[in-house]
Protein backbone atom coordinates (compact mmCIF):
# COMPACT_ATOMS: atom_id res chain seq x y z
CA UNK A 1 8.62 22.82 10.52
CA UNK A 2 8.64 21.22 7.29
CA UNK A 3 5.48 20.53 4.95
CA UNK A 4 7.73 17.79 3.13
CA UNK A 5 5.42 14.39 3.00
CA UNK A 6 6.30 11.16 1.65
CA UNK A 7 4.31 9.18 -1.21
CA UNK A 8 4.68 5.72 -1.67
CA UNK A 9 3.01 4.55 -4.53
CA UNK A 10 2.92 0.67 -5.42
CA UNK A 11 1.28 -0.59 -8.58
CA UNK A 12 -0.06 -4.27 -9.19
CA UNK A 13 -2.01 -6.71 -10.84
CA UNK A 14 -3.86 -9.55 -8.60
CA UNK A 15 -3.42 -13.27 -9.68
CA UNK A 16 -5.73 -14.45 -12.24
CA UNK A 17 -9.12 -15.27 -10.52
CA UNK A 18 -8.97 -13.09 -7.99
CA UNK A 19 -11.94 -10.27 -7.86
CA UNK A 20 -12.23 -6.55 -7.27
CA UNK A 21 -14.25 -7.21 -4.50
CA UNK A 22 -11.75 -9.68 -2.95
CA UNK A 23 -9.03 -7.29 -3.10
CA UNK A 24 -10.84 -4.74 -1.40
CA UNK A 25 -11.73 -6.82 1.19
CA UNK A 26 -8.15 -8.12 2.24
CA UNK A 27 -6.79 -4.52 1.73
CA UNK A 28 -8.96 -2.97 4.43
CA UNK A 29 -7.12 -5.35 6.69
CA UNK A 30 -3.51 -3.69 5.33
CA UNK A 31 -5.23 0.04 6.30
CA UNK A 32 -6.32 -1.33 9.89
CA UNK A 33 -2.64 -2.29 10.44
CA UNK A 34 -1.14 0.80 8.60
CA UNK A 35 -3.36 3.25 11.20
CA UNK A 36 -1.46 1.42 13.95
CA UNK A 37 1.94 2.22 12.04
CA UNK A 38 3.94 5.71 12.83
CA UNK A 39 4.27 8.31 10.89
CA UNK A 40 0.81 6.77 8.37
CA UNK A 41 -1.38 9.70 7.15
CA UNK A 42 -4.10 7.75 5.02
CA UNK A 43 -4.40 5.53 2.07
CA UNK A 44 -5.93 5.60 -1.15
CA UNK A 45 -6.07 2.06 -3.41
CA UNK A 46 -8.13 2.25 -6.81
CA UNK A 47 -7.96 0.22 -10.09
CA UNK A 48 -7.59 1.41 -14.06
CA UNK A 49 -10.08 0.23 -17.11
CA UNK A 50 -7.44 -2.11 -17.14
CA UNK A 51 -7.40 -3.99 -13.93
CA UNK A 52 -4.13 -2.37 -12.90
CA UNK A 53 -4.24 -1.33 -9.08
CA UNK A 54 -2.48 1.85 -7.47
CA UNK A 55 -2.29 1.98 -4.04
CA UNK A 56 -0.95 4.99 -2.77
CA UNK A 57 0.25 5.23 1.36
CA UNK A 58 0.65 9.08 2.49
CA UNK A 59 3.47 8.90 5.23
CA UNK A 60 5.25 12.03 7.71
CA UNK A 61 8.69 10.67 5.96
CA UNK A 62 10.83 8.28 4.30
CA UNK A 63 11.54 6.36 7.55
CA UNK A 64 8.32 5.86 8.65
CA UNK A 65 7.49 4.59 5.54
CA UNK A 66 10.43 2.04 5.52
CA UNK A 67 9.97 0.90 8.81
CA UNK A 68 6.41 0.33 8.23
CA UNK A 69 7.52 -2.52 5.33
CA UNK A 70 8.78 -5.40 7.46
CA UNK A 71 6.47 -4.91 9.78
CA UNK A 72 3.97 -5.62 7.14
CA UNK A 73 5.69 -8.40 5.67
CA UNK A 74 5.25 -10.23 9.05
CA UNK A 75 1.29 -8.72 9.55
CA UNK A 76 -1.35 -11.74 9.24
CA UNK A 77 -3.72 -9.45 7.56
CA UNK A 78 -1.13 -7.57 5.30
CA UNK A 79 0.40 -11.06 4.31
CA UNK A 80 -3.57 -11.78 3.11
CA UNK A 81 -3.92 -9.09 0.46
CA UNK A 82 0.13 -9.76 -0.58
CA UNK A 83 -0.84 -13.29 -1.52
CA UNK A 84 -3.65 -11.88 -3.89
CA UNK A 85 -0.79 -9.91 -5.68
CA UNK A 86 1.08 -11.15 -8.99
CA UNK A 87 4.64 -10.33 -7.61
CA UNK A 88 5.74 -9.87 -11.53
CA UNK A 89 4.00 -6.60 -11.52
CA UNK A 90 4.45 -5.12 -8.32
CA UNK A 91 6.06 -1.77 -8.39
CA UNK A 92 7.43 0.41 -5.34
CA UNK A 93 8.18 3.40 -5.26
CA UNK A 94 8.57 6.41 -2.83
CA UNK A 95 7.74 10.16 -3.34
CA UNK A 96 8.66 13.71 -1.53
CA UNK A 97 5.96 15.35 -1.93
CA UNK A 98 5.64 19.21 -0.91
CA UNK A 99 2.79 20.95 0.51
């Protein structure tokens, strides 16, 4: 059995106006919709000095991870905290991670 994980790690800035506090709030509705999703292992979202956000999804594999996406795109909740993101700087990417 492998040990092989997958790391998807999106960065973002939220539209002008929008607070920390909001953003928190509409991304604990993307976490109750990823813990419904296959393959999801947990979540971790913070935010730099800066007001950049990471959010980083832990996922079994690649295809879980895939499949998850337009599922979200069509998730009430998920489709919140999206709206709250300046699409200009979003950045997707996915990881294997080891271990």
């Amino acid at each position: 059995m492998s040990d092989t994980k997958v790391l998807e790690v999106v960065t973002f800035n939220v539209k002008p106006g929008v607070s920390p506090g909001e953003a928190k709030t509409a991304a604990r509705g993307v976490t109750a919709f990823l813990e419904t999703q296959p393959g999801y292992l947990g979540r971790d979202l913070g935010q730099s000095e800066d007001g950049r956000w990471v959010d980083l999804v832990h996922w079994t594999d690649l295809e879980a991870a895939r499949t998850a996406i337009p599922r979200a795109m069509k998730n009430a909740d998920c489709q919140a905290f999206f709206a709250l993101i300046d699409e200009e700087t979003l950045k997707m990417d996915h990881f294997t991670v080891d271990g």
